[in-house]
Protein backbone atom coordinates (compact mmCIF):
# COMPACT_ATOMS: atom_id res chain seq x y z
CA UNK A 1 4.54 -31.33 64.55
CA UNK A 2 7.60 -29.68 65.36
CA UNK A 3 11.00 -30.15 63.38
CA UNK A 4 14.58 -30.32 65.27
CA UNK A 5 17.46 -30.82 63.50
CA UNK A 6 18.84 -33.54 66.02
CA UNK A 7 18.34 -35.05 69.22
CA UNK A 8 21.14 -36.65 71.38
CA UNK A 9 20.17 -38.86 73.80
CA UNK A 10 16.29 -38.40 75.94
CA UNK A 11 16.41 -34.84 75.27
CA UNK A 12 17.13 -31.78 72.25
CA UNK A 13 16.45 -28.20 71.96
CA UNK A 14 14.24 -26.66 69.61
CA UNK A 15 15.81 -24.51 66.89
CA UNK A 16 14.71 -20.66 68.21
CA UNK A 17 12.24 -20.61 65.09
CA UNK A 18 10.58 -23.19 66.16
CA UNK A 19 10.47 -22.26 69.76
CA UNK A 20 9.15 -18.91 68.78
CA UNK A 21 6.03 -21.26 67.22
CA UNK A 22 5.70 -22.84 70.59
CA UNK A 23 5.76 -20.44 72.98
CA UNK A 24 4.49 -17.12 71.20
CA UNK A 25 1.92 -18.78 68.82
CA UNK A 26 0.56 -21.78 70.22
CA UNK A 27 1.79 -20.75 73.54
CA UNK A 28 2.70 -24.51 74.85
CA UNK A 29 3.47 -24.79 78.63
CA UNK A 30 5.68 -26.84 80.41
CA UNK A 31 4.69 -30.34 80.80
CA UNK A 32 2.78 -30.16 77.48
CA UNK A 33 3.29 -33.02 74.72
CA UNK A 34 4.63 -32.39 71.36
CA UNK A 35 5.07 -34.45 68.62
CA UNK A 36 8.96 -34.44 66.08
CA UNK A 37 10.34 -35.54 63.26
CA UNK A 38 14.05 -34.84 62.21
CA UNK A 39 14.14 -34.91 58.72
CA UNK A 40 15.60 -38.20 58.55
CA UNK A 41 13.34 -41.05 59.49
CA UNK A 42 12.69 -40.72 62.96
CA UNK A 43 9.16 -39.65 64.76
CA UNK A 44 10.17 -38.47 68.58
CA UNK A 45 7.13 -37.92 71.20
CA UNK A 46 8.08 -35.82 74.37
CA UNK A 47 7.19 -33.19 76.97
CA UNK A 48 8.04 -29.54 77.08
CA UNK A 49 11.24 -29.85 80.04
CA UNK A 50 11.67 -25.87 79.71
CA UNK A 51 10.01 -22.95 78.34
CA UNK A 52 11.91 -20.18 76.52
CA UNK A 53 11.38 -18.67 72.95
CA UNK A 54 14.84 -18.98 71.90
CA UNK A 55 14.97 -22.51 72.59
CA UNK A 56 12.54 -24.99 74.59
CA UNK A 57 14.38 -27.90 75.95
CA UNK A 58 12.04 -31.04 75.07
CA UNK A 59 12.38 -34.29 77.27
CA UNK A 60 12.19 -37.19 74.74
CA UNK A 61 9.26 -40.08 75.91
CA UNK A 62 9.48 -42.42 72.74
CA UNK A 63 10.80 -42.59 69.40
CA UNK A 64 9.37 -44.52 66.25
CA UNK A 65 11.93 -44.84 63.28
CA UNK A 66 9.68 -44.33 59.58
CA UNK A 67 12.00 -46.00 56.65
CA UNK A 68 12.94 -44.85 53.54
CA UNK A 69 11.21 -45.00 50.37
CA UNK A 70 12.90 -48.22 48.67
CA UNK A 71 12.65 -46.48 45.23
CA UNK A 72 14.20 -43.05 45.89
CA UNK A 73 12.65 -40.36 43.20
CA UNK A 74 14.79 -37.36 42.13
CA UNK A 75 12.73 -34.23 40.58
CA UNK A 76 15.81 -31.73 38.53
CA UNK A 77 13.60 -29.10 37.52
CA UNK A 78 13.98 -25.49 35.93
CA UNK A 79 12.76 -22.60 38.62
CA UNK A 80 9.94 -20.57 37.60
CA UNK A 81 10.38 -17.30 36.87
CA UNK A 82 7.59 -16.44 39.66
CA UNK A 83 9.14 -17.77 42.87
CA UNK A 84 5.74 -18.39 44.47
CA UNK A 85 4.64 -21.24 41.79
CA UNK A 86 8.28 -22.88 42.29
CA UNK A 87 7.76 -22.84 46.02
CA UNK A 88 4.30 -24.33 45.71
CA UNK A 89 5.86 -27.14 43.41
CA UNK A 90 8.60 -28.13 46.67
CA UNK A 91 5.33 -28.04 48.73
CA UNK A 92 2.95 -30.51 46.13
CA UNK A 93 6.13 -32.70 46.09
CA UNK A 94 7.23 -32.98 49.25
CA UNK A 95 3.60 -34.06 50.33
CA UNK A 96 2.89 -36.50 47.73
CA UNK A 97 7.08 -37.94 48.12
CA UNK A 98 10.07 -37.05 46.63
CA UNK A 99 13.32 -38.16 47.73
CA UNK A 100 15.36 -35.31 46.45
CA UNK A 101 15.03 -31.93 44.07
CA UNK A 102 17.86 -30.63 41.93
CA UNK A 103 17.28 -27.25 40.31
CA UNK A 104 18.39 -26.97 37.17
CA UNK A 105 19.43 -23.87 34.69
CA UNK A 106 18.82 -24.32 31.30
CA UNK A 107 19.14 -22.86 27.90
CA UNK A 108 15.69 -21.30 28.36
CA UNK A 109 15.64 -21.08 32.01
CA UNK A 110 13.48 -17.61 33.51
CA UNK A 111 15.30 -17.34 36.66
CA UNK A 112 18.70 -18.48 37.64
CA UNK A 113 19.00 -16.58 41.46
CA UNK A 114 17.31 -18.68 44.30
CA UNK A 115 17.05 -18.03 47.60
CA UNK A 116 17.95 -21.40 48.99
CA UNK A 117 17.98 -20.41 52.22
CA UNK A 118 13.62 -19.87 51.81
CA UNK A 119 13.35 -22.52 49.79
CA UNK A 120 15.03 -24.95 52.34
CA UNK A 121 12.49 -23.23 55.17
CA UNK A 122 9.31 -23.93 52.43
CA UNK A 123 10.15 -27.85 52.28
CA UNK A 124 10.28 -28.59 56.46
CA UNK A 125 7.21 -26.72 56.64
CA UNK A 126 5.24 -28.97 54.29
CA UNK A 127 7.41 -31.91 56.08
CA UNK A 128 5.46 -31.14 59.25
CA UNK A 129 2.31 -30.35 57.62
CA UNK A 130 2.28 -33.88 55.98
CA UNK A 131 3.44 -35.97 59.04
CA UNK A 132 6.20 -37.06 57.19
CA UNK A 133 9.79 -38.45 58.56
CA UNK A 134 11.90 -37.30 55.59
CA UNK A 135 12.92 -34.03 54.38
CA UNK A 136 13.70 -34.15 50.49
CA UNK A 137 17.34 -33.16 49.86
CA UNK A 138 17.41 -30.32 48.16
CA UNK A 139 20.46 -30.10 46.11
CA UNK A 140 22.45 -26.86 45.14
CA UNK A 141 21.33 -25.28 41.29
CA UNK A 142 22.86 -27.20 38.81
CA UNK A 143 23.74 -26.77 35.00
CA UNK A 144 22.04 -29.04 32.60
CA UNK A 145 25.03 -30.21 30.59
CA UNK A 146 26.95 -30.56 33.87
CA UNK A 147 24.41 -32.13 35.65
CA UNK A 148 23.09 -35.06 33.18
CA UNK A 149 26.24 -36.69 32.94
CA UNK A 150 26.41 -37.07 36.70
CA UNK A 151 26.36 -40.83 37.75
CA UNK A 152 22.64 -42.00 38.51
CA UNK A 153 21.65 -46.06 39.34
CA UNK A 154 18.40 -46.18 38.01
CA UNK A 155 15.95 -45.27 35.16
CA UNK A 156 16.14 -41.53 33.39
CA UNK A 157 13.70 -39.61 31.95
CA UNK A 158 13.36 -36.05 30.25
CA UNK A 159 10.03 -34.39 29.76
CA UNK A 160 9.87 -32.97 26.37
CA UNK A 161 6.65 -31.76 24.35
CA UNK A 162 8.32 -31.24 20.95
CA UNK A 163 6.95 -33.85 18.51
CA UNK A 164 3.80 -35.65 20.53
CA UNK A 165 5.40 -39.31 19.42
CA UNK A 166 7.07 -39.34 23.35
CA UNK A 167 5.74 -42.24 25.37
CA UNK A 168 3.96 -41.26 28.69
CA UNK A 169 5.45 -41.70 31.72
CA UNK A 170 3.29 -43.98 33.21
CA UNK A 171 3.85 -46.76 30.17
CA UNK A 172 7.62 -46.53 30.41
CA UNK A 173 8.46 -46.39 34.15
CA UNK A 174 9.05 -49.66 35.32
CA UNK A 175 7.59 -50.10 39.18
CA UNK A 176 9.65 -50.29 42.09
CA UNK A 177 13.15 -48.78 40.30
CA UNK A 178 14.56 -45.24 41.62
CA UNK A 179 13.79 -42.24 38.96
CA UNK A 180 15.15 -39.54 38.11
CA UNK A 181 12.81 -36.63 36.07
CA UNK A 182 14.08 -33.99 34.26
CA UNK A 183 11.51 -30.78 33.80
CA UNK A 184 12.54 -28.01 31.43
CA UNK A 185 11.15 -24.45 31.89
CA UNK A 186 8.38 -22.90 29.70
CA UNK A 187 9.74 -22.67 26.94
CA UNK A 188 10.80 -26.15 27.45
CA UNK A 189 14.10 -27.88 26.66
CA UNK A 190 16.28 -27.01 23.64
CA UNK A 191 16.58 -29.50 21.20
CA UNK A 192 19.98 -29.22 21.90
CA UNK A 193 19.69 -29.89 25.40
CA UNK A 194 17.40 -33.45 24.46
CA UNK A 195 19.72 -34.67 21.71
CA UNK A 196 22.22 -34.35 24.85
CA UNK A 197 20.29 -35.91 27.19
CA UNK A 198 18.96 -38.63 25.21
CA UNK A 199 23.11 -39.27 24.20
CA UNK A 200 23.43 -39.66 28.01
CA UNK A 201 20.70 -42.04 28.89
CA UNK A 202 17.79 -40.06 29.14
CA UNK A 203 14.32 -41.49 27.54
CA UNK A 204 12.18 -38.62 26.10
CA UNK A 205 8.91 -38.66 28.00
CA UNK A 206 5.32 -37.36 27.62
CA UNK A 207 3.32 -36.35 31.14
CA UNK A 208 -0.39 -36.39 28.71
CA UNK A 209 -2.36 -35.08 26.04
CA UNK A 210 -1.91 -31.28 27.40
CA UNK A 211 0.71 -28.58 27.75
CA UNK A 212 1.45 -28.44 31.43
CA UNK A 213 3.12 -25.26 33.13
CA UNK A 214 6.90 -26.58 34.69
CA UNK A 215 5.24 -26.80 38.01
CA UNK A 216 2.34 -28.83 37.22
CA UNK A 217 4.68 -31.16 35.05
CA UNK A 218 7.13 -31.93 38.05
CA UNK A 219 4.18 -32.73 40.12
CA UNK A 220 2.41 -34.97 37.62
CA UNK A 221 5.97 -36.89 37.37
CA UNK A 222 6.47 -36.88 41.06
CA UNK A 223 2.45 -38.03 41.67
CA UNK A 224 2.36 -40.62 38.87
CA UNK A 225 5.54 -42.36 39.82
CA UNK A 226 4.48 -42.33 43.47
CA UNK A 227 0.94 -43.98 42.26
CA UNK A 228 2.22 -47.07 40.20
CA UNK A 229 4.61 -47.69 43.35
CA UNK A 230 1.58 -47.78 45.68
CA UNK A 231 -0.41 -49.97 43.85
CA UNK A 232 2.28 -52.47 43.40
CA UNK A 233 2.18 -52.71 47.72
């Protein structure tokens, strides 16, 4: 599966990354069939037209249009302070489904410089690698206070670990609604930061009976909510 950022008319170009991936690695030929999504609902079949690793022309055959999700899921989540366990948390999601991924600096955050640029390149790759039509939108870093009173249609939650008497997730989500999660970092949200939340709509949330690193939390959220949807198909 290859990934082009658009395709105008019967034909597109791929980017010179992925032309590199054609020619050099699998080393594709012209006349060959290749599979593409574009990050935006659409599945293209067509045939290698030209040959070049800074950009194979591809001759479009068909095109199958995937929907949207009809309950869109937004993950904010504190980075990790090891970049590798945040990455693998965009890859978990972006397999299982998530519609789009805010990071978000906190009181207690561990790392507050990103490489978005990386981070952008980490989510297509698990796009392809999961056959998938959409590319989560992955939004710029955000501050918490600025972020939760940002306009959101649908239900809000905030994981928090503080007392135990939080509700899990699964009990309070109601099926078939967009959702939006907030995950703190390790040393989880300030009390501060939940009494503002909570003023702003939030419900305080539980993801089970154990302490979960931030990664692990954002993809139990991301795979739970995901589950009840599928079940109610």
């Amino acid at each position: 599966m290859f990934y082009v950022s658009g395709v105008e008319g019967n034909s597109c170009v791929l980017s010179e990354e992925e032309s590199w991936h054609c020619v050099k690695v699998l080393r594709l030929a012209e006349g060959d069939a290749i599979d593409l999504t574009d990050g935006i609902g659409n599945f293209y079949h067509g045939r290698l037209a030209r040959i070049h690793h800074k950009g194979c022309l591809v001759g479009i055959t068909s095109v199958k249009a995937d929907p949207p999700g009809a309950w869109p899921l937004h993950i904010a989540i504190a980075p990790t302070k090891n970049t590798d366990r945040f990455e693998w948390f965009l890859e978990k999601v972006t397999e299982i489904g998530v519609d789009e991924i805010t990071p978000l600096f906190c009181e207690h955050s561990e790392r507050e410089v990103l490489k978005m640029q990386r981070l952008q390149k980490v989510l297509v790759s698990a796009m392809k690698q999961s056959l998938k039509a959409w590319l989560p939108r992955l939004n710029e870093p955000a501050r918490f206070r600025d972020f939760i009173t940002g306009k959101f249609e649908g239900q809000k939650f905030i994981g928090y670990c503080e007392t135990g008497d939080e509700s899990e997730l699964h009990d309070l989500y109601r099926e078939k609604s967009a959702a939006l999660v907030l995950i703190g970092p390790e040393g989880d949200f300030s009390k501060n930061e939940v009494a503002l939340a909570i003023n702003s709509g939030f419900t305080p949330i539980s993801l089970g009976p154990c302490r979960l690193r931030t990664e692990t939390a954002g993809i139990v959220a991301c795979h739970t909510i995901s589950l009840l949807n599928r079940m109610q198909q």
